[in-house]
C-alpha atoms as a PDB file:
ATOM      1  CA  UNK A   1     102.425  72.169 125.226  1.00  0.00           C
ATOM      2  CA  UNK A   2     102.015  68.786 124.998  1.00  0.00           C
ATOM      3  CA  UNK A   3     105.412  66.634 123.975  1.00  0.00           C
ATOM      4  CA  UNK A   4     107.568  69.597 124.543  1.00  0.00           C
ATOM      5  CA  UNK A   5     111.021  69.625 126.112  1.00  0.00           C
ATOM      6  CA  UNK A   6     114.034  72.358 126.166  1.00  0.00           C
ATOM      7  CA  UNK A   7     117.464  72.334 126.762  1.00  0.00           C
ATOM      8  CA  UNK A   8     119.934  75.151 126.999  1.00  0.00           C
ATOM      9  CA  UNK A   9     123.412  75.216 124.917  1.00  0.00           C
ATOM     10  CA  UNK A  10     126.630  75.944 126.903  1.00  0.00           C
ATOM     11  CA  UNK A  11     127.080  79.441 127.093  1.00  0.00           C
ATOM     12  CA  UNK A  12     123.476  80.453 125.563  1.00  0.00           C
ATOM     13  CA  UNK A  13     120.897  82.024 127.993  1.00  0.00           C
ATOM     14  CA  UNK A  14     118.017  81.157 125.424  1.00  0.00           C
ATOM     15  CA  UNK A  15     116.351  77.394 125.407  1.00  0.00           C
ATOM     16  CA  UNK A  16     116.253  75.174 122.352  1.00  0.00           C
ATOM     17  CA  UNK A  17     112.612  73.999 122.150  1.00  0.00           C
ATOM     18  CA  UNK A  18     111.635  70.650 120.373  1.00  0.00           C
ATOM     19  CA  UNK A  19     108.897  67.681 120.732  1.00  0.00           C
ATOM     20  CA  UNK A  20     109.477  64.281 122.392  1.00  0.00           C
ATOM     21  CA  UNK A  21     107.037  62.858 119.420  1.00  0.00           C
ATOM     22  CA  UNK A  22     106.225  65.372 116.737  1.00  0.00           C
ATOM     23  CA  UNK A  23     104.018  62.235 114.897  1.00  0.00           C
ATOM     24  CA  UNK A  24     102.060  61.720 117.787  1.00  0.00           C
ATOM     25  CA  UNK A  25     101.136  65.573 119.114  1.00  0.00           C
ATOM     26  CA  UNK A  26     100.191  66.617 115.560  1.00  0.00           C
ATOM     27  CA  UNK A  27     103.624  68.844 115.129  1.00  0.00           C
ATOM     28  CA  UNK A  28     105.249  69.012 111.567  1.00  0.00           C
ATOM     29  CA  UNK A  29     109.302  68.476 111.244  1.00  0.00           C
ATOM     30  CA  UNK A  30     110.988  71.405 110.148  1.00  0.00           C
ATOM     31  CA  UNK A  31     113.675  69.788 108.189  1.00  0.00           C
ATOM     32  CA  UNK A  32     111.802  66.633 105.983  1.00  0.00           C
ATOM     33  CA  UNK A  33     113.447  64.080 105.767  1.00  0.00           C
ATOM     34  CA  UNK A  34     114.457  62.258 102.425  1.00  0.00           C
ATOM     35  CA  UNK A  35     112.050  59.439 100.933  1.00  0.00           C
ATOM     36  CA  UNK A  36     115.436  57.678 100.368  1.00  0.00           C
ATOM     37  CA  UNK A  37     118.758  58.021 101.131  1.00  0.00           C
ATOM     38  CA  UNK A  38     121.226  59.102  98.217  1.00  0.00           C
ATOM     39  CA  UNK A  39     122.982  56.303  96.318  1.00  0.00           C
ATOM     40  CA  UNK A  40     126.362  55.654  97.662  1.00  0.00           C
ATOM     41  CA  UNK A  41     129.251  56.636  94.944  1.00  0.00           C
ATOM     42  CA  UNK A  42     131.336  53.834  94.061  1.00  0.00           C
ATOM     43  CA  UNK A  43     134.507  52.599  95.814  1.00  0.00           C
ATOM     44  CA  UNK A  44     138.111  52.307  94.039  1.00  0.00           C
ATOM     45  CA  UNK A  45     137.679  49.566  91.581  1.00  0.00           C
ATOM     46  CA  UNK A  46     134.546  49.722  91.378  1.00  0.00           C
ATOM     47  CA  UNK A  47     132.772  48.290  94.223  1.00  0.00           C
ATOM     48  CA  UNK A  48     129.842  49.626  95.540  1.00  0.00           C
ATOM     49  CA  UNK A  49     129.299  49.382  99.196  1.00  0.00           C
ATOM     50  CA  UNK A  50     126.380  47.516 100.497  1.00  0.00           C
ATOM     51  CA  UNK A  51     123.627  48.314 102.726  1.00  0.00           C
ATOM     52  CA  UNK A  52     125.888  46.963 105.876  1.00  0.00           C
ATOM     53  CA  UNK A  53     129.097  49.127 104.419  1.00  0.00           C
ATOM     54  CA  UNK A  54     131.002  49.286 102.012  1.00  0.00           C
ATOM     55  CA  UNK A  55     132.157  45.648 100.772  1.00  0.00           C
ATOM     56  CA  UNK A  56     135.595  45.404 100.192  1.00  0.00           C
ATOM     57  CA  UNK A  57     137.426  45.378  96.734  1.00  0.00           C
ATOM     58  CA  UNK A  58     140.267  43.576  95.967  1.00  0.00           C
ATOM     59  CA  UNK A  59     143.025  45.984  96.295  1.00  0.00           C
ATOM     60  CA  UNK A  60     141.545  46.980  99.939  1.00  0.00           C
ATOM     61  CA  UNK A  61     141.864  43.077 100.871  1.00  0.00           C
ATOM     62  CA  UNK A  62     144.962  42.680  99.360  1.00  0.00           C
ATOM     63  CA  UNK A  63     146.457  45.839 101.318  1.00  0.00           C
ATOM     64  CA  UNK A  64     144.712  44.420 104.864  1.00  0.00           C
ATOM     65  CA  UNK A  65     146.486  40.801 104.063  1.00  0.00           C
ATOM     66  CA  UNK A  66     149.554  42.633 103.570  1.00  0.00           C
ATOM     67  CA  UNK A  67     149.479  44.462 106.749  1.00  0.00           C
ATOM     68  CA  UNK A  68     148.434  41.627 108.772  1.00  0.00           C
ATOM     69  CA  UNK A  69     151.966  40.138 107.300  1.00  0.00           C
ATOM     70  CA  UNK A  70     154.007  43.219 107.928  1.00  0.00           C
ATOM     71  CA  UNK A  71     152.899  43.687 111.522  1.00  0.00           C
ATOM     72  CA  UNK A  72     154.015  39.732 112.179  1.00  0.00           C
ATOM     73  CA  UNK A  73     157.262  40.019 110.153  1.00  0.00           C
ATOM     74  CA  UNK A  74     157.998  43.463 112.253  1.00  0.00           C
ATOM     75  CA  UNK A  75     157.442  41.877 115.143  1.00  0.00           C
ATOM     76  CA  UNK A  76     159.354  38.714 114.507  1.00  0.00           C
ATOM     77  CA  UNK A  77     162.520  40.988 113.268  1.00  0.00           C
ATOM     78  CA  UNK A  78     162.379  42.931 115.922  1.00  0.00           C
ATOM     79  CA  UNK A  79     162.608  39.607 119.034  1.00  0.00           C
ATOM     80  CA  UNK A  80     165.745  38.635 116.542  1.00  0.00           C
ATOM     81  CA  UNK A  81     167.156  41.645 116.492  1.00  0.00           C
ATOM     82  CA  UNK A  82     167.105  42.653 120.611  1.00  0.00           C
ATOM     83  CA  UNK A  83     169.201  38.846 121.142  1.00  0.00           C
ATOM     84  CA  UNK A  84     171.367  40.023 118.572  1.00  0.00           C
ATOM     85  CA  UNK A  85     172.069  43.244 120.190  1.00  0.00           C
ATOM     86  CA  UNK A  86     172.177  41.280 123.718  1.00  0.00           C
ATOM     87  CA  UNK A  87     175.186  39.732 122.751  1.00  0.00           C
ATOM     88  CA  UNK A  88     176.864  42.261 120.796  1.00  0.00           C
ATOM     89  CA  UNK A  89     176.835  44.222 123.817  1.00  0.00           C
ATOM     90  CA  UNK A  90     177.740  41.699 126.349  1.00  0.00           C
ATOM     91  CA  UNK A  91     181.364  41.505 124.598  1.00  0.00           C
ATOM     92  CA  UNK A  92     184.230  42.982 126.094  1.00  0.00           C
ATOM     93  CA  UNK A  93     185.010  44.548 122.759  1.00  0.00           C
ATOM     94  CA  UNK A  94     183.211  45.441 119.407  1.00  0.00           C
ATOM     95  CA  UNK A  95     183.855  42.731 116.671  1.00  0.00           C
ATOM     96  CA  UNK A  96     187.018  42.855 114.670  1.00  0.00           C
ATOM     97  CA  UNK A  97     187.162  46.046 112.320  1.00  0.00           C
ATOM     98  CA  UNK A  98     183.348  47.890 113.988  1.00  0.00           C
ATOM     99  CA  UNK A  99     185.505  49.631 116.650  1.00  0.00           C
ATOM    100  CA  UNK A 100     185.586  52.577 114.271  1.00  0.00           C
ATOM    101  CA  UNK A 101     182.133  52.762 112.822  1.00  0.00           C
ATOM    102  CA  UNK A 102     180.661  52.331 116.502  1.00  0.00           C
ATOM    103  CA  UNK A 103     182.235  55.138 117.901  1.00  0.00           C
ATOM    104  CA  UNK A 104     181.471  57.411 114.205  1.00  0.00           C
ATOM    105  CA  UNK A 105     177.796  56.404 114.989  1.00  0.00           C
ATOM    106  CA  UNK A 106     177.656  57.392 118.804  1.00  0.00           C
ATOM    107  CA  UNK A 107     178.993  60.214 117.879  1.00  0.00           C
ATOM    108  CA  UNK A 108     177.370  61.561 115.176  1.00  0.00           C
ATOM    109  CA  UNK A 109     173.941  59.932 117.495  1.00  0.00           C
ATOM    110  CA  UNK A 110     174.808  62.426 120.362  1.00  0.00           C
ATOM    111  CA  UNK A 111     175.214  64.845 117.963  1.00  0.00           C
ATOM    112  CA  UNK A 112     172.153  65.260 115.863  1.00  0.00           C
ATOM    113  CA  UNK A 113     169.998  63.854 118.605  1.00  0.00           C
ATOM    114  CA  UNK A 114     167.501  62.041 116.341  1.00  0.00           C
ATOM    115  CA  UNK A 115     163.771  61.895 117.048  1.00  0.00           C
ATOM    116  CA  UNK A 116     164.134  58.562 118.887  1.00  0.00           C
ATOM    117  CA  UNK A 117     166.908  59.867 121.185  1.00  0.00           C
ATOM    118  CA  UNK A 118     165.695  62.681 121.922  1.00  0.00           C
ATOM    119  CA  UNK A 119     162.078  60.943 122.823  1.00  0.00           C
ATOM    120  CA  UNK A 120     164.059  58.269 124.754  1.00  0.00           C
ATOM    121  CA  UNK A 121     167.400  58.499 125.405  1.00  0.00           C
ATOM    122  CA  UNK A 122     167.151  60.491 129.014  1.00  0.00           C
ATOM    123  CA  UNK A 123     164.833  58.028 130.804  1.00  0.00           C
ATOM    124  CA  UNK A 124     165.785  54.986 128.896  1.00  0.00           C
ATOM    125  CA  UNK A 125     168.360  53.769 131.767  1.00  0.00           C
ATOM    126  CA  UNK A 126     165.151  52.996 134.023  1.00  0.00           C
ATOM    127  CA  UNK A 127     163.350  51.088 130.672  1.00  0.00           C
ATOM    128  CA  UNK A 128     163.180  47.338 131.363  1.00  0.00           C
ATOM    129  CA  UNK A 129     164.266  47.220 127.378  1.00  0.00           C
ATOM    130  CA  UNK A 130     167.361  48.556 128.452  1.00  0.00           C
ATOM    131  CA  UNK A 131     168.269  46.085 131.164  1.00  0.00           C
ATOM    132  CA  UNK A 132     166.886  43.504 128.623  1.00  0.00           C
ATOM    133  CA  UNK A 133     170.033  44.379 126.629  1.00  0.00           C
ATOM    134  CA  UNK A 134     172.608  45.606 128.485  1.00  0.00           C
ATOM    135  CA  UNK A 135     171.925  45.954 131.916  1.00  0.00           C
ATOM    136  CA  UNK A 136     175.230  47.792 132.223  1.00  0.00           C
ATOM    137  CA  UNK A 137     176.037  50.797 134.669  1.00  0.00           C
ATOM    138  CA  UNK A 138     178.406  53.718 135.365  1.00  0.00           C
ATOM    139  CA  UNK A 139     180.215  51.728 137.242  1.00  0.00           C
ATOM    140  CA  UNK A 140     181.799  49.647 134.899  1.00  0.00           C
ATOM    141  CA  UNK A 141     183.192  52.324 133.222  1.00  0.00           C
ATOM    142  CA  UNK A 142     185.868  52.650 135.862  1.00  0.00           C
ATOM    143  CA  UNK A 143     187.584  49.444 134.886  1.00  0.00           C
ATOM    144  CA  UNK A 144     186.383  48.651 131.345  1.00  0.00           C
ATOM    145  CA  UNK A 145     188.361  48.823 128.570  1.00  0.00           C
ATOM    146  CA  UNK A 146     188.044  51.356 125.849  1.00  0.00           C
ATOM    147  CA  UNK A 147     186.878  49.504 123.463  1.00  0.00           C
ATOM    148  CA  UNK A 148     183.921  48.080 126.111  1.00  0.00           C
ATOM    149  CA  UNK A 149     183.552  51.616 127.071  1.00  0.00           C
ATOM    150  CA  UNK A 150     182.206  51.785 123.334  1.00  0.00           C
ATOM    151  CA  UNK A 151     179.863  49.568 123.662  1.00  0.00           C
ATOM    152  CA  UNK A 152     178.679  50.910 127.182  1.00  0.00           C
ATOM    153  CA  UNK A 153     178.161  53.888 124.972  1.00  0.00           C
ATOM    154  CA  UNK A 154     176.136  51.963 122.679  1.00  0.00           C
ATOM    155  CA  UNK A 155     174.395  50.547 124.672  1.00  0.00           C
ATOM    156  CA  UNK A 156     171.791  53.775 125.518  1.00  0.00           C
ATOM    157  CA  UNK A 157     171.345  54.519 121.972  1.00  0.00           C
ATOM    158  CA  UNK A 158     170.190  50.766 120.981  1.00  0.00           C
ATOM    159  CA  UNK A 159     167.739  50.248 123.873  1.00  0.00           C
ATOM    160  CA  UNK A 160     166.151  54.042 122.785  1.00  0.00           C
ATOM    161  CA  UNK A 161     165.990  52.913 119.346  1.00  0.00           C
ATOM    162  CA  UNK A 162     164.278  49.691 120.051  1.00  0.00           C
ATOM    163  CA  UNK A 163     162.167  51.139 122.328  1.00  0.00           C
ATOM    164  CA  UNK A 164     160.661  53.642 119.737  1.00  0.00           C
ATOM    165  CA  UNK A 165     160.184  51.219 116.711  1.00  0.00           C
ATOM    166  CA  UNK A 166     159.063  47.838 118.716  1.00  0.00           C
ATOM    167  CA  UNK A 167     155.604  47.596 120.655  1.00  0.00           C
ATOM    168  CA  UNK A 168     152.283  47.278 120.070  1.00  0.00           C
ATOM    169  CA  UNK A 169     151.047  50.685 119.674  1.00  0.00           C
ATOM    170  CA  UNK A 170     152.286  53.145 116.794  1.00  0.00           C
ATOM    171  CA  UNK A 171     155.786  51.849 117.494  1.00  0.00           C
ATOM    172  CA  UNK A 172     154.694  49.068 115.097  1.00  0.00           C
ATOM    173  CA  UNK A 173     153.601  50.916 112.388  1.00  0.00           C
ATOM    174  CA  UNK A 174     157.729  52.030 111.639  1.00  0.00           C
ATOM    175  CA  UNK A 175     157.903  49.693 108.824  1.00  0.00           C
ATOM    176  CA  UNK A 176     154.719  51.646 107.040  1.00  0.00           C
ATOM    177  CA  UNK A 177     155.540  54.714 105.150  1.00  0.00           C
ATOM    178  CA  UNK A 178     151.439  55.249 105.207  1.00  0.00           C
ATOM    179  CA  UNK A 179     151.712  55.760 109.271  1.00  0.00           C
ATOM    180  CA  UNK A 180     153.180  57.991 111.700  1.00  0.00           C
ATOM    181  CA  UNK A 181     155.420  56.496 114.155  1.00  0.00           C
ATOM    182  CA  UNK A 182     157.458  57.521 116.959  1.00  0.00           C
ATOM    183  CA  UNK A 183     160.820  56.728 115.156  1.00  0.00           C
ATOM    184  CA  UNK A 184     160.607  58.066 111.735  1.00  0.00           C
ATOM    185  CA  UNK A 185     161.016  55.686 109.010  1.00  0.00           C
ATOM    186  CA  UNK A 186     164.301  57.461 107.644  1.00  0.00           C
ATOM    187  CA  UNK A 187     165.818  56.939 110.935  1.00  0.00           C
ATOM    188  CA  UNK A 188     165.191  53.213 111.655  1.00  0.00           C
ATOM    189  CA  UNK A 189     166.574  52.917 108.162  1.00  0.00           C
ATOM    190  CA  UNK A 190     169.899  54.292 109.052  1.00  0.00           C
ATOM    191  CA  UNK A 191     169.645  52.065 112.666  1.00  0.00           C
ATOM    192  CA  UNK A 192     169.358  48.760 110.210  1.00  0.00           C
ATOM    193  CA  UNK A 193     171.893  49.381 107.879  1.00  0.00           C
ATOM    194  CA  UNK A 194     174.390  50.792 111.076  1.00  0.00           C
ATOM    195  CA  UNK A 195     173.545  47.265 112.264  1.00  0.00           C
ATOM    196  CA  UNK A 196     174.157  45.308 109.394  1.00  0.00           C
ATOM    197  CA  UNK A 197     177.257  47.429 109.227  1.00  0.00           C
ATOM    198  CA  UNK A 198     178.152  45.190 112.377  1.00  0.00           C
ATOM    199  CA  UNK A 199     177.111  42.058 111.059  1.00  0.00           C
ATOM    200  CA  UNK A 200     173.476  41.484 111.653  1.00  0.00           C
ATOM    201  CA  UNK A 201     171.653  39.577 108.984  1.00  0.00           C
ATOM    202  CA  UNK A 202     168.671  42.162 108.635  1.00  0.00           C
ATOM    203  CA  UNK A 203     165.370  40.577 107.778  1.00  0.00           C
ATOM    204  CA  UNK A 204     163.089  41.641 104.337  1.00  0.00           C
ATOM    205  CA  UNK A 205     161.091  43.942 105.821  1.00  0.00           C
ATOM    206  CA  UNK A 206     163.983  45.086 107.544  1.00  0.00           C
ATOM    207  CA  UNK A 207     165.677  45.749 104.496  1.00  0.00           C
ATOM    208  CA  UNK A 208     163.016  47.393 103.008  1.00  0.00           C
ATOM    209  CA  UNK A 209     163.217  50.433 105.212  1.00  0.00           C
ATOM    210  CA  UNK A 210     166.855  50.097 105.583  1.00  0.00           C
ATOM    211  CA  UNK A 211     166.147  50.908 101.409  1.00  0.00           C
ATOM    212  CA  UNK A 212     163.698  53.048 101.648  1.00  0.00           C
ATOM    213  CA  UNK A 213     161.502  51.551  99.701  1.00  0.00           C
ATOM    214  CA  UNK A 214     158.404  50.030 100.281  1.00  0.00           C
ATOM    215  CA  UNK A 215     157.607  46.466 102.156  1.00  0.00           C
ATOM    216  CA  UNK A 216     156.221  44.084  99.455  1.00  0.00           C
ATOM    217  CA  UNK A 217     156.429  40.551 101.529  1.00  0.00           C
ATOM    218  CA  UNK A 218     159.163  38.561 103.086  1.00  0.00           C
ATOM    219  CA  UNK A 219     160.384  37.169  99.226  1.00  0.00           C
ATOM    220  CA  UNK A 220     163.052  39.149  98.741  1.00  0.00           C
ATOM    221  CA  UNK A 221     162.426  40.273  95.282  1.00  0.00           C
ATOM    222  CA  UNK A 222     159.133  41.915  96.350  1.00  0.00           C
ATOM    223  CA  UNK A 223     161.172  44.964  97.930  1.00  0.00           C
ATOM    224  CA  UNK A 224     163.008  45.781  95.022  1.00  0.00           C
ATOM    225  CA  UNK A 225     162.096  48.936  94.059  1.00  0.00           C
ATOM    226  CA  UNK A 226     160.278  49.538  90.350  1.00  0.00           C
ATOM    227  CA  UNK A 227     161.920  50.669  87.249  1.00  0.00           C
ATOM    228  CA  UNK A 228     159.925  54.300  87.694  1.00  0.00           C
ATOM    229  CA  UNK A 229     159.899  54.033  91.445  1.00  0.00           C
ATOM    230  CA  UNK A 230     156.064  53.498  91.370  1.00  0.00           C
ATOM    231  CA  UNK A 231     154.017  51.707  94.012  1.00  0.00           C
ATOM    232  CA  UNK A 232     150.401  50.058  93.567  1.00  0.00           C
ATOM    233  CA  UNK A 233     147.730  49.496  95.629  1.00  0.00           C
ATOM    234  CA  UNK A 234     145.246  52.216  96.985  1.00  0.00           C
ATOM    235  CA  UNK A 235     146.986  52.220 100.129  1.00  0.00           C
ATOM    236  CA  UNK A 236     149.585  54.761 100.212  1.00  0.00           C
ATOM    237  CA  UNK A 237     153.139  53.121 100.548  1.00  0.00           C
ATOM    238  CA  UNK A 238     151.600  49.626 100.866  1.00  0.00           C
ATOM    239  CA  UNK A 239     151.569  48.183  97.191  1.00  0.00           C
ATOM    240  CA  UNK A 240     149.267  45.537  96.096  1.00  0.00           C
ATOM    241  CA  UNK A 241     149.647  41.838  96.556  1.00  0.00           C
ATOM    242  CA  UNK A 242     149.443  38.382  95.178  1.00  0.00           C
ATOM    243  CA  UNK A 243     147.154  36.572  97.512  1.00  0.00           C
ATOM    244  CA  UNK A 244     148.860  33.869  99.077  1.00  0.00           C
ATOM    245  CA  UNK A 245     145.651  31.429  99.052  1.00  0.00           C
ATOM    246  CA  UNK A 246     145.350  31.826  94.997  1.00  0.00           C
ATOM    247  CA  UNK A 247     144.968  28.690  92.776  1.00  0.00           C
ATOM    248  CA  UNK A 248     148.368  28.143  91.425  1.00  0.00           C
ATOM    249  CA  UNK A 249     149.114  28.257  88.024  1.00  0.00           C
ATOM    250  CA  UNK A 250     149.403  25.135  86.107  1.00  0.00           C
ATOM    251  CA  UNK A 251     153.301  23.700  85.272  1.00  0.00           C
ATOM    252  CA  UNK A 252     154.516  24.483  81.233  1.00  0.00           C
ATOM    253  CA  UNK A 253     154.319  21.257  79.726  1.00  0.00           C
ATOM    254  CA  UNK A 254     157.346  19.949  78.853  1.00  0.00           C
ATOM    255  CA  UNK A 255     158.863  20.116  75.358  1.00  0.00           C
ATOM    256  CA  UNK A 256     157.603  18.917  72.151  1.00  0.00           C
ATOM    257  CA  UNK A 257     159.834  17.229  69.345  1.00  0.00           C
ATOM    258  CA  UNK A 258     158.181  17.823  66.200  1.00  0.00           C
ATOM    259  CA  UNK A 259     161.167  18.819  63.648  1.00  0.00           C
ATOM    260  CA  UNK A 260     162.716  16.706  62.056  1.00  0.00           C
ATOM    261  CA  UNK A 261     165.402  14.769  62.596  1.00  0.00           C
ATOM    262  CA  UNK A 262     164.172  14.657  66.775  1.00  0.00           C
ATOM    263  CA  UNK A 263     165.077  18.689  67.706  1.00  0.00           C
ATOM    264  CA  UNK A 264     162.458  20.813  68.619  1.00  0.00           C
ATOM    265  CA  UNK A 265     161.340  23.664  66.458  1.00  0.00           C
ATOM    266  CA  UNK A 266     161.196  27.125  68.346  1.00  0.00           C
ATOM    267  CA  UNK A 267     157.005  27.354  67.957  1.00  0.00           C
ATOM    268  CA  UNK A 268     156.982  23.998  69.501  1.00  0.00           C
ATOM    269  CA  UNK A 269     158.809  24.938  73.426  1.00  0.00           C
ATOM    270  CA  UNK A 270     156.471  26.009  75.466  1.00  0.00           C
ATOM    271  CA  UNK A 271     156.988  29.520  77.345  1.00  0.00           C
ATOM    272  CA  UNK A 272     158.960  28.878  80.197  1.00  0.00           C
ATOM    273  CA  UNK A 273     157.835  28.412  83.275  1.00  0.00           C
ATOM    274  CA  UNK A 274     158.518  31.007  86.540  1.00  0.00           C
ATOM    275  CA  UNK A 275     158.395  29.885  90.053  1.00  0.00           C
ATOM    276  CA  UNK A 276     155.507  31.828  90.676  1.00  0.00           C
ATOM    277  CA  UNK A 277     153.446  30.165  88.086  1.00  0.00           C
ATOM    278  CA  UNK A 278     153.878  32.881  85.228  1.00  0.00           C
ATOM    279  CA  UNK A 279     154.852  32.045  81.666  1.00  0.00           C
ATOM    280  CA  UNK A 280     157.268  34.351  79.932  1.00  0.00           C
ATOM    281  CA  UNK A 281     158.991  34.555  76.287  1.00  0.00           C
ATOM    282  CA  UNK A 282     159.544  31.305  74.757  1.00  0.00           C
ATOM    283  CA  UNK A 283     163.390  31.017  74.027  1.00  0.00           C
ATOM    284  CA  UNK A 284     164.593  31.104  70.068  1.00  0.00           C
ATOM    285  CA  UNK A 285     165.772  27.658  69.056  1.00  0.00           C
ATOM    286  CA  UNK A 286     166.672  27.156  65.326  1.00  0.00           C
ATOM    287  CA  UNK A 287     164.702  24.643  63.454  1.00  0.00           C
END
């Protein structure tokens, strides 16, 4: 039969005929196909996709700007945080008053054996992250003090932990609450605030998970959590933003005397002016 071809399914003894050309050997399709496609439903917001894709709304672009941001500011955070940790564990002792809460945390680490240890912790010693920050063997152990020795101890659990929530891969996608990661985002939370507990300055999206809550931008304010604990944006976890390339608003004029005597009625102060270019309530000011 002219046009005619076969093939055979894995484990099926029987061909599956069809035509190289049904148009051209005279042989009619047995499934038509449609004069025109369906319309495509609208996206969130509104936006219907065009014939290319779809064509991307404002909340989608606002939640890919923020991303692009978090990814930077994780990374930055992260190459701050490892020289931090170099030289807290190059010192011969823990700072003054951390002895305690180091060896509380090691212990309660080997303990529990959180996700990231227990993904890391027994190959870690051969990690070039690990020599990175400590670089320190069994040996020393047989004249270090114990204080030192606490820091020896330490020093395992901090290369694990930065080796699960720094990288390039999923590693980087910690700070998201939208993502999986290898280090849960609960416990690189309790890693930054066990840090800060030593006296590292933690970063804003740092502090966000540290918080729990989700990362807004690097001014600080944006992390606080809402009154009802809400977030916005489509993207789950990763709230709407104000685009940094918007028109900003124009300054409250300034003042206008028109009482009498020279003091300004309430009606004629202008609502005042926020750094970010919103107006709020206008204060009362007795005529």
């Amino acid at each position: 039969m002219p046009g005619a071809a076969a093939f055979f399914p894995a484990y099926q003894d029987d061909p599956v005929w069809y035509c190289l050309d049904p148009d051209a050997h005279g042989h009619a399709r047995r499934y038509p196909t449609l004069a025109r496609p369906f319309p495509a439903p609208p996206l969130p917001g509104g936006t219907v996709p065009g014939p290319d894709g779809p064509a991307e709304n404002d909340d989608a672009r606002r939640n890919r700007m923020l991303v692009i941001e978090g990814n930077k500011a994780w990374t930055a955070a992260g190459t701050v945080r490892q020289q931090w940790l170099t030289e807290l564990l190059a010192r011969k002792a823990p700072p003054s008053g951390t002895a305690t809460s180091i060896a509380r945390f090691v212990t309660a680490q080997l303990l529990t054996m959180p996700e990231p240890l227990r993904r890391a912790l027994g190959s870690i010693r051969h990690h070039p992250l690990y020599q990175e920050l400590s670089g320190a063997d069994a040996a020393e152990t047989a004249t270090a003090s114990l204080p030192r020795m606490w820091l020896l101890a330490l020093a395992p659990i901090a290369a694990s932990y930065e080796d699960q929530i720094t990288g390039t891969g999923t590693e980087r996608d910690t700070w998201r609450n939208d993502r999986y990661s290898p280090c849960p985002r609960t416990d690189a939370g309790a890693w930054f605030r066990f840090l800060a507990e030593l006296g590292h300055q933690l970063s804003p999206i740092e502090q966000a998970v540290a918080d729990g809550v989700p990362y807004r931008g690097d001014a600080p304010e944006a992390n606080e959590p809402a009154a009802d604990g809400s977030t916005a944006g489509n993207l789950p976890g990763i709230p709407a933003q104000t685009d940094t390339d918007d028109e900003p608003a124009a300054e409250c004029p300034g003042p206008q005397v028109t009482g009498s005597g020279g003091e300004p009625t309430a009606d004629s102060i202008p609502a005042r002016h926020e750094a970010d270019g919103a107006c709020t309530e206008r204060p009362a000011v007795a005529a």
